[in-house]
N, C-alpha and C. Protein backbone atom coordinates (compact mmCIF):
# COMPACT_ATOMS: atom_id res chain seq x y z
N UNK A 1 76.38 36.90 10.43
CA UNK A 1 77.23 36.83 11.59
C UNK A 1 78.56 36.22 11.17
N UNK A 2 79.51 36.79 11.84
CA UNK A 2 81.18 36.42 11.01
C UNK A 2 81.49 34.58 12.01
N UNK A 3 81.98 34.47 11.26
CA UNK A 3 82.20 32.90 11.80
C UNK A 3 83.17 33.54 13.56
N UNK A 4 83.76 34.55 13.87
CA UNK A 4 84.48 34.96 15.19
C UNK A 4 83.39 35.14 16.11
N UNK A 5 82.65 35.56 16.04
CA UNK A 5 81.08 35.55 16.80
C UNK A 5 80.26 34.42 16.88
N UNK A 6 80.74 33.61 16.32
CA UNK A 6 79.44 32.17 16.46
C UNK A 6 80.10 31.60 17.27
N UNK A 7 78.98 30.97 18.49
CA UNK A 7 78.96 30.72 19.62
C UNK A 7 78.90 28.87 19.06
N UNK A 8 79.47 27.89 18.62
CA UNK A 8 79.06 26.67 18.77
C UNK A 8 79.20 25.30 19.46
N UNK A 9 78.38 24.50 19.62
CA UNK A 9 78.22 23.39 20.48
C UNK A 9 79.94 22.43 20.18
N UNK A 10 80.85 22.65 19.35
CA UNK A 10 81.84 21.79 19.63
C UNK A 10 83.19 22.89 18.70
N UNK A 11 84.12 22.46 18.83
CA UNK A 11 85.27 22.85 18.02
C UNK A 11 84.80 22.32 16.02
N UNK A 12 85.21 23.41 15.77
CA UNK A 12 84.85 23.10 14.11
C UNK A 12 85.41 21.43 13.78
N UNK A 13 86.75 22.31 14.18
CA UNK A 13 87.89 20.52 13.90
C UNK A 13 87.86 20.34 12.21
N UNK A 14 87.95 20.80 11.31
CA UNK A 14 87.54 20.88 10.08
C UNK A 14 86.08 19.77 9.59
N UNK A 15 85.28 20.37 10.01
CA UNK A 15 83.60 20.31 9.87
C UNK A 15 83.31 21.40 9.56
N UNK A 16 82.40 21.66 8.70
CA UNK A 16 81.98 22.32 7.96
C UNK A 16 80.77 22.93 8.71
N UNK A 17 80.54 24.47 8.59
CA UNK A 17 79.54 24.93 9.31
C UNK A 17 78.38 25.13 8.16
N UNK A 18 77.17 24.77 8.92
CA UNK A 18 76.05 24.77 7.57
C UNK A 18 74.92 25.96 7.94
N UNK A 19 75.09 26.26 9.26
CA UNK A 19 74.30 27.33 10.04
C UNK A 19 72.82 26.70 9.72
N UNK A 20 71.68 27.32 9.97
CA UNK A 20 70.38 26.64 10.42
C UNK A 20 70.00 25.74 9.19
N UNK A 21 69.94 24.25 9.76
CA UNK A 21 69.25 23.44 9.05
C UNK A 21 67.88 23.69 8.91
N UNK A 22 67.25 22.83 8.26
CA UNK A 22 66.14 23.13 7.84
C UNK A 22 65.06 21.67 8.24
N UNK A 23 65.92 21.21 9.51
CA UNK A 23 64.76 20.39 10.69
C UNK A 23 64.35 20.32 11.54
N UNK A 24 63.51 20.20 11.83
CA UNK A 24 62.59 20.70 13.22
C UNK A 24 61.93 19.73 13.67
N UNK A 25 61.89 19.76 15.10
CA UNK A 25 60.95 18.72 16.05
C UNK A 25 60.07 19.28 16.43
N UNK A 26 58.93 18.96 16.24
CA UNK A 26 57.71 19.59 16.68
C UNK A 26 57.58 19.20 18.25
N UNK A 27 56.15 19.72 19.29
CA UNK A 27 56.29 20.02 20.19
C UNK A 27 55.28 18.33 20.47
N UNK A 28 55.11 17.63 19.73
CA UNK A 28 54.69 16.39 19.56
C UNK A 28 56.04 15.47 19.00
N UNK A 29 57.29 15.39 19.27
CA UNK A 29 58.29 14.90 19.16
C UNK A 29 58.42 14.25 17.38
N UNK A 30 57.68 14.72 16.83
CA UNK A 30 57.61 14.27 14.97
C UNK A 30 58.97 15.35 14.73
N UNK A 31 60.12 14.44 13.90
CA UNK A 31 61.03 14.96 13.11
C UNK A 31 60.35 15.82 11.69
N UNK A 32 61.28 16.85 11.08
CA UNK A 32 60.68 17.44 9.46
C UNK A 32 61.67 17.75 9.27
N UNK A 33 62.19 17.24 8.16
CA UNK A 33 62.79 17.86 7.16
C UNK A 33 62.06 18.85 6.14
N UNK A 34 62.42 19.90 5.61
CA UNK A 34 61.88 20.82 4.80
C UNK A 34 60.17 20.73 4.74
N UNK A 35 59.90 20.85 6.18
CA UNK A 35 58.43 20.70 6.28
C UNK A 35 57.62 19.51 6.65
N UNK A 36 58.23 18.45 5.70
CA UNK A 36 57.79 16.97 5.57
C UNK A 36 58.24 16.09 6.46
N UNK A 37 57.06 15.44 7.20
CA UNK A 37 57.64 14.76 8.87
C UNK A 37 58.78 13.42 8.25
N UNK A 38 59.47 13.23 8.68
CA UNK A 38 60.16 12.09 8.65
C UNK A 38 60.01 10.79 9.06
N UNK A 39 59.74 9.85 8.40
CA UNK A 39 58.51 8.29 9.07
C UNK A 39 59.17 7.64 9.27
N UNK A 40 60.21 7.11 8.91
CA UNK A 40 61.25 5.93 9.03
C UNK A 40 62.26 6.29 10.26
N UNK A 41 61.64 5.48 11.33
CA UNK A 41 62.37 5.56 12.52
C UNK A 41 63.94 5.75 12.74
N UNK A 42 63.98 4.61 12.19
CA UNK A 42 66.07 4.42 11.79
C UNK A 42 66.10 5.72 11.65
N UNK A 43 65.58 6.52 10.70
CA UNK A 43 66.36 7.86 10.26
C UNK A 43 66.12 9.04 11.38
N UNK A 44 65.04 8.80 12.08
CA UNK A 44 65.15 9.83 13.19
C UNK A 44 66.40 9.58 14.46
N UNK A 45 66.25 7.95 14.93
CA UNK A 45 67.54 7.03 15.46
C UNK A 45 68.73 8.17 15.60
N UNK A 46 68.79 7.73 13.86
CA UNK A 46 70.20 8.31 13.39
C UNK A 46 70.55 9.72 13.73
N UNK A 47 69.33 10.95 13.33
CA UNK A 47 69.64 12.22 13.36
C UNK A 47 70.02 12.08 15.08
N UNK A 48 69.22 11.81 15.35
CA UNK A 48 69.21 11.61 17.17
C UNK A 48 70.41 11.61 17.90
N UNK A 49 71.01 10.44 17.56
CA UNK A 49 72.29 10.03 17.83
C UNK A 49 73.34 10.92 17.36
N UNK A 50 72.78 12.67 16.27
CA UNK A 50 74.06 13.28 16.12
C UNK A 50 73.65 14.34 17.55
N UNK A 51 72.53 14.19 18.12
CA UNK A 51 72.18 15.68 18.60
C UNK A 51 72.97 16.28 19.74
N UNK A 52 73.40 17.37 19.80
CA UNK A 52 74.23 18.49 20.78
C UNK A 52 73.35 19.52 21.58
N UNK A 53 73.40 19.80 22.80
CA UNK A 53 72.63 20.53 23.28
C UNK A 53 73.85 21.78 23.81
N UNK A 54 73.68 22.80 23.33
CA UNK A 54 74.57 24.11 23.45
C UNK A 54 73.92 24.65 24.96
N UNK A 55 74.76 25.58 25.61
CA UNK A 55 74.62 26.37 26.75
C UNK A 55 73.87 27.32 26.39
N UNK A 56 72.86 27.13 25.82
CA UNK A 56 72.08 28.49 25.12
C UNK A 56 70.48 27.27 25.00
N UNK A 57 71.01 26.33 25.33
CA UNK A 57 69.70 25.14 25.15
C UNK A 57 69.08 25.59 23.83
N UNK A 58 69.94 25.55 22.52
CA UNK A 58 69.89 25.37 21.13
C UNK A 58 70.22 23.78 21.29
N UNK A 59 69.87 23.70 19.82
CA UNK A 59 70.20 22.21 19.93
C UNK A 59 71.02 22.15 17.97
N UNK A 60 71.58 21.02 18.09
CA UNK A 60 72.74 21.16 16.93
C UNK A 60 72.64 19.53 16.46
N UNK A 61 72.39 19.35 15.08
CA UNK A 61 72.81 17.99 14.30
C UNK A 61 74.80 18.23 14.06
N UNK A 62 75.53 17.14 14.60
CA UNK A 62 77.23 17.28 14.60
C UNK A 62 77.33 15.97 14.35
N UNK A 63 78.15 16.12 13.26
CA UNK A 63 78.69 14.77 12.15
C UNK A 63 80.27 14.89 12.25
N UNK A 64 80.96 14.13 11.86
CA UNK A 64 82.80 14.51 12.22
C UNK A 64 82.48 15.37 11.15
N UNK A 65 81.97 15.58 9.96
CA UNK A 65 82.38 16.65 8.73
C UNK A 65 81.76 17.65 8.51
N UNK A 66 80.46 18.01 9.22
CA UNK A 66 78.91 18.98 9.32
C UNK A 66 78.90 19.10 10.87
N UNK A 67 78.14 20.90 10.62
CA UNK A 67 77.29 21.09 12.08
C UNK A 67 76.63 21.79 11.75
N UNK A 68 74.85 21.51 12.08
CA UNK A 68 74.14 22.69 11.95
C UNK A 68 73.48 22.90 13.09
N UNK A 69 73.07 23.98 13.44
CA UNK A 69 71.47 24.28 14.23
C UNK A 69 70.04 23.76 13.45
N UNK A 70 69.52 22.99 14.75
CA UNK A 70 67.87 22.89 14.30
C UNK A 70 67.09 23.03 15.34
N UNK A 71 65.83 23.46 14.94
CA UNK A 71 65.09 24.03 15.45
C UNK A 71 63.97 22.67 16.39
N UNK A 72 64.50 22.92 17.43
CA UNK A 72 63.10 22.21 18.49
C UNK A 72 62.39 22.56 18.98
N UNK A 73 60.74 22.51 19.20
CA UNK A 73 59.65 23.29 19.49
C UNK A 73 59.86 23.24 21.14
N UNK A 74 59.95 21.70 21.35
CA UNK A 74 59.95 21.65 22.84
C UNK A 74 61.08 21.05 23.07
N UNK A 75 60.84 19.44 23.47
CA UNK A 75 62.47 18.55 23.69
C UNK A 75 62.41 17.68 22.29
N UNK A 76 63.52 17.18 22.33
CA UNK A 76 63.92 16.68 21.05
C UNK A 76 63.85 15.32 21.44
N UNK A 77 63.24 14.43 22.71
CA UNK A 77 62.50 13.39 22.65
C UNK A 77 61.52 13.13 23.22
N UNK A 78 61.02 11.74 23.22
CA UNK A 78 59.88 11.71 23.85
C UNK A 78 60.18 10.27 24.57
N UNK A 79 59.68 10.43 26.17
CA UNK A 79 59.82 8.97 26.96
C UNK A 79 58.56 8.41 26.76
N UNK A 80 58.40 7.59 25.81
CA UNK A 80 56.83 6.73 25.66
C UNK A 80 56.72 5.58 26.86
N UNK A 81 57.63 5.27 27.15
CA UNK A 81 57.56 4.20 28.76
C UNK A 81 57.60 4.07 29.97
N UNK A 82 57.74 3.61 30.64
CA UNK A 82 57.73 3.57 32.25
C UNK A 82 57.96 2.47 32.55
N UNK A 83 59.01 1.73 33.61
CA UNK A 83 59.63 0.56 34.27
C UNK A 83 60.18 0.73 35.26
N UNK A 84 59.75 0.16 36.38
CA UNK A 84 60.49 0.46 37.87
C UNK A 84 61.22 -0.87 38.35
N UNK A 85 62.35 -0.50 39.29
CA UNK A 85 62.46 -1.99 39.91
C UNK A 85 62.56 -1.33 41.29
N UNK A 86 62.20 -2.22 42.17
CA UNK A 86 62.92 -2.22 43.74
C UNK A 86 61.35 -1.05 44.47
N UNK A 87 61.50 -0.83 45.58
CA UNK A 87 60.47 -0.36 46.05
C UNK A 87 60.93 0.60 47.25
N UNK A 88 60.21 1.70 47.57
CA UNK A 88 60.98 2.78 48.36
C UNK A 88 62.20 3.86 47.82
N UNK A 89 62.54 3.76 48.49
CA UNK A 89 64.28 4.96 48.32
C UNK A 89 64.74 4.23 47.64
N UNK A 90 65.19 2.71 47.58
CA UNK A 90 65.77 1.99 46.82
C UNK A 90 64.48 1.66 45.06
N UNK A 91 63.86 2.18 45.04
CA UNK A 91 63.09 1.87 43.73
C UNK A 91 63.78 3.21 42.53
N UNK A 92 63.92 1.95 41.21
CA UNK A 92 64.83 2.82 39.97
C UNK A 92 63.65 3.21 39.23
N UNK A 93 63.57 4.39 38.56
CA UNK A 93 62.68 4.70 37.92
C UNK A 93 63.44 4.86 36.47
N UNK A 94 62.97 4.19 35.55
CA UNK A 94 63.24 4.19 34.09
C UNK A 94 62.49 4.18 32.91
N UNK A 95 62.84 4.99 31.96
CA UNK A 95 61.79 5.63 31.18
C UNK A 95 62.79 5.12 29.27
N UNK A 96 61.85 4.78 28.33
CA UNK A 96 62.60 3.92 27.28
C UNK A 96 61.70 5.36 26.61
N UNK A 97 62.60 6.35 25.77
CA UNK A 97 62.28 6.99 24.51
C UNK A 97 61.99 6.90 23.23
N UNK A 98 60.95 7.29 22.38
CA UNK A 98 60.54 7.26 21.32
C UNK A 98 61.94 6.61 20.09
N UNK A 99 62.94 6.87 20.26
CA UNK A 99 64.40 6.40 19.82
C UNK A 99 65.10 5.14 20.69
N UNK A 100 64.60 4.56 21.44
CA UNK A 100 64.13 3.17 22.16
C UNK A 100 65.95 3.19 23.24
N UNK A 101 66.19 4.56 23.63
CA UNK A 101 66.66 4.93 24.55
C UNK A 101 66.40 4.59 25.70
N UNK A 102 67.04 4.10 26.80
CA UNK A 102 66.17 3.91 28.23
C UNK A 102 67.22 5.05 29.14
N UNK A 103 66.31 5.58 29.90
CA UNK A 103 67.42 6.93 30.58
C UNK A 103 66.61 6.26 32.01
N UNK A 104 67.66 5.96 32.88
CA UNK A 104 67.05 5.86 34.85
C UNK A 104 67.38 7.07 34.97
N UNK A 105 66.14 7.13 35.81
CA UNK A 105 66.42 8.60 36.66
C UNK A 105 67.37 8.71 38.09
N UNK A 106 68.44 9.12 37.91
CA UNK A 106 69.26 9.54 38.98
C UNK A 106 69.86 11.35 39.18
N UNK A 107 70.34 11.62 40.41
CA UNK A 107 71.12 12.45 39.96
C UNK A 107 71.74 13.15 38.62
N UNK A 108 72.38 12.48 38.06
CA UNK A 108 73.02 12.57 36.87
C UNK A 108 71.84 12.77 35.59
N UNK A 109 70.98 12.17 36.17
CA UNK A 109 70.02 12.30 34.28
C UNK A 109 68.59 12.22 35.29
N UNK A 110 68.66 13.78 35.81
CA UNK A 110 67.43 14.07 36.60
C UNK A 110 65.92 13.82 35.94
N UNK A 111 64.48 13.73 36.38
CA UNK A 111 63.17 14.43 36.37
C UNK A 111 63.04 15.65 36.84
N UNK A 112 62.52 16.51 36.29
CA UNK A 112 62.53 17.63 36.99
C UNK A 112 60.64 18.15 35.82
N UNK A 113 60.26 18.88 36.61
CA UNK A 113 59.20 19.71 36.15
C UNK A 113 59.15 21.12 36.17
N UNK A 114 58.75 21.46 34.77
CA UNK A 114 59.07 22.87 34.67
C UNK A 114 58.24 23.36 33.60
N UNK A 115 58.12 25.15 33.17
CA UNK A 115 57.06 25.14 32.36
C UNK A 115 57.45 25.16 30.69
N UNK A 116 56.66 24.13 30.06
CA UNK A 116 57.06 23.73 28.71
C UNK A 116 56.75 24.74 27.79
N UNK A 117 58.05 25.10 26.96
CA UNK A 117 58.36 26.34 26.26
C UNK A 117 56.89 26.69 25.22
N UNK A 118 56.32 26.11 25.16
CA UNK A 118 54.91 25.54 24.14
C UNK A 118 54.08 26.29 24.78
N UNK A 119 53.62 25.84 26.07
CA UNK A 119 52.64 26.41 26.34
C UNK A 119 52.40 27.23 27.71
N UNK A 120 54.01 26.42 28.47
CA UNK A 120 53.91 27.63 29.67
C UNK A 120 53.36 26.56 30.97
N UNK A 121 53.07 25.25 30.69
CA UNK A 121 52.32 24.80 31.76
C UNK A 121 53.42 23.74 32.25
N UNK A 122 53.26 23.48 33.77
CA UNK A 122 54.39 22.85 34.27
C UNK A 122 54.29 21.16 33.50
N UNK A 123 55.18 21.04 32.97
CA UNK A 123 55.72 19.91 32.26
C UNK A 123 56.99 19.06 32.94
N UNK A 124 56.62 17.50 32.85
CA UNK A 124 58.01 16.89 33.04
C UNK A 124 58.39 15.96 32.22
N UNK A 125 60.04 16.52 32.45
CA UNK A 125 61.04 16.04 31.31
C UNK A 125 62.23 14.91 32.51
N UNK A 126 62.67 14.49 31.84
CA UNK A 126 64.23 14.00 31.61
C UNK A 126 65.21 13.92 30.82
N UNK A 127 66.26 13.90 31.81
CA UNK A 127 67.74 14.58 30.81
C UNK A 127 68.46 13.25 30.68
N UNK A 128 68.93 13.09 29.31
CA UNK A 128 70.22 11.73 28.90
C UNK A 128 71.02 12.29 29.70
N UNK A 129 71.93 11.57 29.48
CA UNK A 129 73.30 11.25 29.86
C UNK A 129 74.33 12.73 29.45
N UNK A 130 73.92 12.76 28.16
CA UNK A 130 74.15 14.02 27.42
C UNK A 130 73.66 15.09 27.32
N UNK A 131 72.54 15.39 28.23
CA UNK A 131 72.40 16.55 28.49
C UNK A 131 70.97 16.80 27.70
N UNK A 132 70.60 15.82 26.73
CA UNK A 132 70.01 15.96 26.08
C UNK A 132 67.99 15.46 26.72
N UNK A 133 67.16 16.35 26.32
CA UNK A 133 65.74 15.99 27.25
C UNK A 133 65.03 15.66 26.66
N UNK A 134 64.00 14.21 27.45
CA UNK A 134 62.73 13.96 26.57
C UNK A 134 61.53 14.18 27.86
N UNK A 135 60.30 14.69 27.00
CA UNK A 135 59.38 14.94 27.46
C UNK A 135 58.60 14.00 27.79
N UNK A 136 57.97 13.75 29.09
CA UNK A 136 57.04 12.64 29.29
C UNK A 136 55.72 12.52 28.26
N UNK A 137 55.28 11.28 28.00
CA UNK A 137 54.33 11.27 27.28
C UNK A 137 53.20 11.49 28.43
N UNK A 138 51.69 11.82 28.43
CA UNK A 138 51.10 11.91 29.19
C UNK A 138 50.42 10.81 29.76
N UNK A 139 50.64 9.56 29.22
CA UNK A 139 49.91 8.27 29.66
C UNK A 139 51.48 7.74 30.40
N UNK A 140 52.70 8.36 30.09
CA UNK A 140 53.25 7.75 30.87
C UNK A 140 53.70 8.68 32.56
N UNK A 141 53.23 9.85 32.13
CA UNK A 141 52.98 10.79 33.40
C UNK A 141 52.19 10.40 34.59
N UNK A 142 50.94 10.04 33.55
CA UNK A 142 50.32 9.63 34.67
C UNK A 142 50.53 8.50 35.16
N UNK A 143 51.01 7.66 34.64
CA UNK A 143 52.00 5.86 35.13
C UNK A 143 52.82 6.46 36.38
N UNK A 144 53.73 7.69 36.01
CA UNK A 144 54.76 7.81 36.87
C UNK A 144 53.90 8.12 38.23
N UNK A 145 52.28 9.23 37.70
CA UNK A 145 51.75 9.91 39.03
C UNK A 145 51.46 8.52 40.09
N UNK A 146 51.10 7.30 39.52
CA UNK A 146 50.22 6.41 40.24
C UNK A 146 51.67 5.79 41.18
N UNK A 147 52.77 6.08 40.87
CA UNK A 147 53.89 5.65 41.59
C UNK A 147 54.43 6.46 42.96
N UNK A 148 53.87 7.78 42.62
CA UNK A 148 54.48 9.15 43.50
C UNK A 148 54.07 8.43 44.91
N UNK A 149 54.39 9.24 46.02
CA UNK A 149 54.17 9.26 47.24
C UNK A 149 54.50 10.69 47.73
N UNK A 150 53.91 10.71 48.83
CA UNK A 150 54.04 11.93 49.58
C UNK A 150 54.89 12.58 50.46
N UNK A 151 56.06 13.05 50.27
CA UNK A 151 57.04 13.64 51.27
C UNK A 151 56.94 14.95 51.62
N UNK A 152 57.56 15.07 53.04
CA UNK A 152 57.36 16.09 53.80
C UNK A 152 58.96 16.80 53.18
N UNK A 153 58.76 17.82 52.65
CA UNK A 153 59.75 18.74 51.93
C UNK A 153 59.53 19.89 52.57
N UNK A 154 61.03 20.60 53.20
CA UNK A 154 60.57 22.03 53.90
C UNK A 154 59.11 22.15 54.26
N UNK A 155 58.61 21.27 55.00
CA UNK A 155 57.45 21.89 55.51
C UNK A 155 56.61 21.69 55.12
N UNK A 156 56.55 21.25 53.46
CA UNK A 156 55.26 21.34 52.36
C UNK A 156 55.31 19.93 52.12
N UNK A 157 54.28 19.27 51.63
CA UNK A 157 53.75 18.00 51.57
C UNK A 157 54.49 17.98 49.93
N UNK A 158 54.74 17.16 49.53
CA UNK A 158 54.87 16.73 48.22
C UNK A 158 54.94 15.45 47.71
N UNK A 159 54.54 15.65 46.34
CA UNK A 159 54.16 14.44 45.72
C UNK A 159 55.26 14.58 44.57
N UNK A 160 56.24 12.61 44.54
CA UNK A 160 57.11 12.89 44.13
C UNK A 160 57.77 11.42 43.95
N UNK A 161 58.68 10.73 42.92
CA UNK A 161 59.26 9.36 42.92
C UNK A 161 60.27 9.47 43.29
N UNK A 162 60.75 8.04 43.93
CA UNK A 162 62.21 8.01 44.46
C UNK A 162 62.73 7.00 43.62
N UNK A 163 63.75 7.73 43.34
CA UNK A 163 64.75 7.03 42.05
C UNK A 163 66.17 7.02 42.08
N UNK A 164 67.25 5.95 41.99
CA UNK A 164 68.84 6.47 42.35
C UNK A 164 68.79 6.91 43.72
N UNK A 165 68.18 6.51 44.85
CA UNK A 165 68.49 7.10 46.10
C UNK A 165 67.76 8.62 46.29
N UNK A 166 67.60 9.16 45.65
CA UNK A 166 66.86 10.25 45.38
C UNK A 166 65.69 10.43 45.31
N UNK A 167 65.02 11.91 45.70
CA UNK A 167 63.45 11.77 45.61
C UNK A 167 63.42 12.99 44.37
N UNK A 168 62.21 12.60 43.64
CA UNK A 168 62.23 13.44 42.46
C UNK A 168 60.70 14.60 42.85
N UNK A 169 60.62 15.85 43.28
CA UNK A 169 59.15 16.27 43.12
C UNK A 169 58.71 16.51 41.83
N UNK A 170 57.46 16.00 41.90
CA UNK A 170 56.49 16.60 40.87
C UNK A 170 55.31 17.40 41.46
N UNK A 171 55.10 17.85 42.73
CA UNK A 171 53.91 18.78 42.64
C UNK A 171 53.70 18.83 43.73
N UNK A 172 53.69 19.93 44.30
CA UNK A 172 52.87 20.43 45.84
C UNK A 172 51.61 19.53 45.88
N UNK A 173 51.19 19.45 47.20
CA UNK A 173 49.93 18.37 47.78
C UNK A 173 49.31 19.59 48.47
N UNK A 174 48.15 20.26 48.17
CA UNK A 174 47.21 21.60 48.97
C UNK A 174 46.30 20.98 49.80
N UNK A 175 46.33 21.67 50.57
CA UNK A 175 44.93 20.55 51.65
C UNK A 175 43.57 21.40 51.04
N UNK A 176 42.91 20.82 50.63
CA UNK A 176 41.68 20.67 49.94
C UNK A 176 40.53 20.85 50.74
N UNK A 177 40.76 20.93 52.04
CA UNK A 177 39.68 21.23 53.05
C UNK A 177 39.93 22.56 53.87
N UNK A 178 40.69 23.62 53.04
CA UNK A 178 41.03 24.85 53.49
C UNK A 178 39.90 25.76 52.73
């Protein structure tokens, strides 16, 4: 593909294009370089802190002097935590990532559930600041479920946290005695 056709996440700016790196996040949030997972936290930190999420939801390592594409199975983090303050409409919901990130859920850096590119089954994520998403861990899913409550949404019951003034759904409520 001629460099006039490549679609990329920032202006070159004299950075060097390296086209597909050769790292990948598995769908279990483990970094690899050339296959081999990457153990030393700092260094995932670091890649972390270059990552770009393109309008094509590619995702890009961008250095002032390098840019490549790499390959993510699912999201390129993972929220291992759960911390609330305040209670009701006024309760913050905040989630600290495997890269010891803390993202509140508001407007701006939604929850949302949707089906995870992996396997197709409704999954929930949150978005940084930057656009960028980590996937709930499942012990902290279910932390978040024991928080939900039930709102009346168009009609339909739902189960769902209120965070930033906002209510977040995670899942239709079926009456079970139908």
């Amino acid at each position: 593909m001629d460099q006039g056709a490549r679609v990329l996440p920032v202006e070159l700016d004299g950075r060097v294009f390296r086209g597909d790196l050769d790292i990948r996040i598995d769908a279990h949030g483990g970094w690899h370089y050339n296959q081999s997972p990457i153990e030393r936290k700092d260094m995932v930190c670091l890649f972390a802190s270059m990552l770009v999420r393109d309008r094509q939801d590619r995702y890009w390592l961008v250095t002032p002097t390098e840019l490549g594409r790499i390959e993510v199975d699912d999201a390129p983090l993972l929220a291992v935590d759960l911390f609330t303050t305040g209670e009701g409409v006024n309760q913050e919901v905040s989630f600290c990532t495997n890269i010891d990130q803390v993202i509140t859920v508001t407007a701006q850096t939604p929850l949302v559930m949707k089906p995870s590119p992996v396997n197709g089954e409704m999954t929930p994520y949150v978005t940084n600041a930057d656009g960028i998403e980590a996937k709930l861990t499942r012990q902290v899913y279910y932390s978040l479920v024991e928080l939900g409550v039930v709102q009346d949404t168009e009609g339909e019951d739902v189960l769902g946290v209120w965070s930033g003034a906002a209510f977040f759904p995670l899942g239709a409520i079926f009456d079970t005695d139908a």
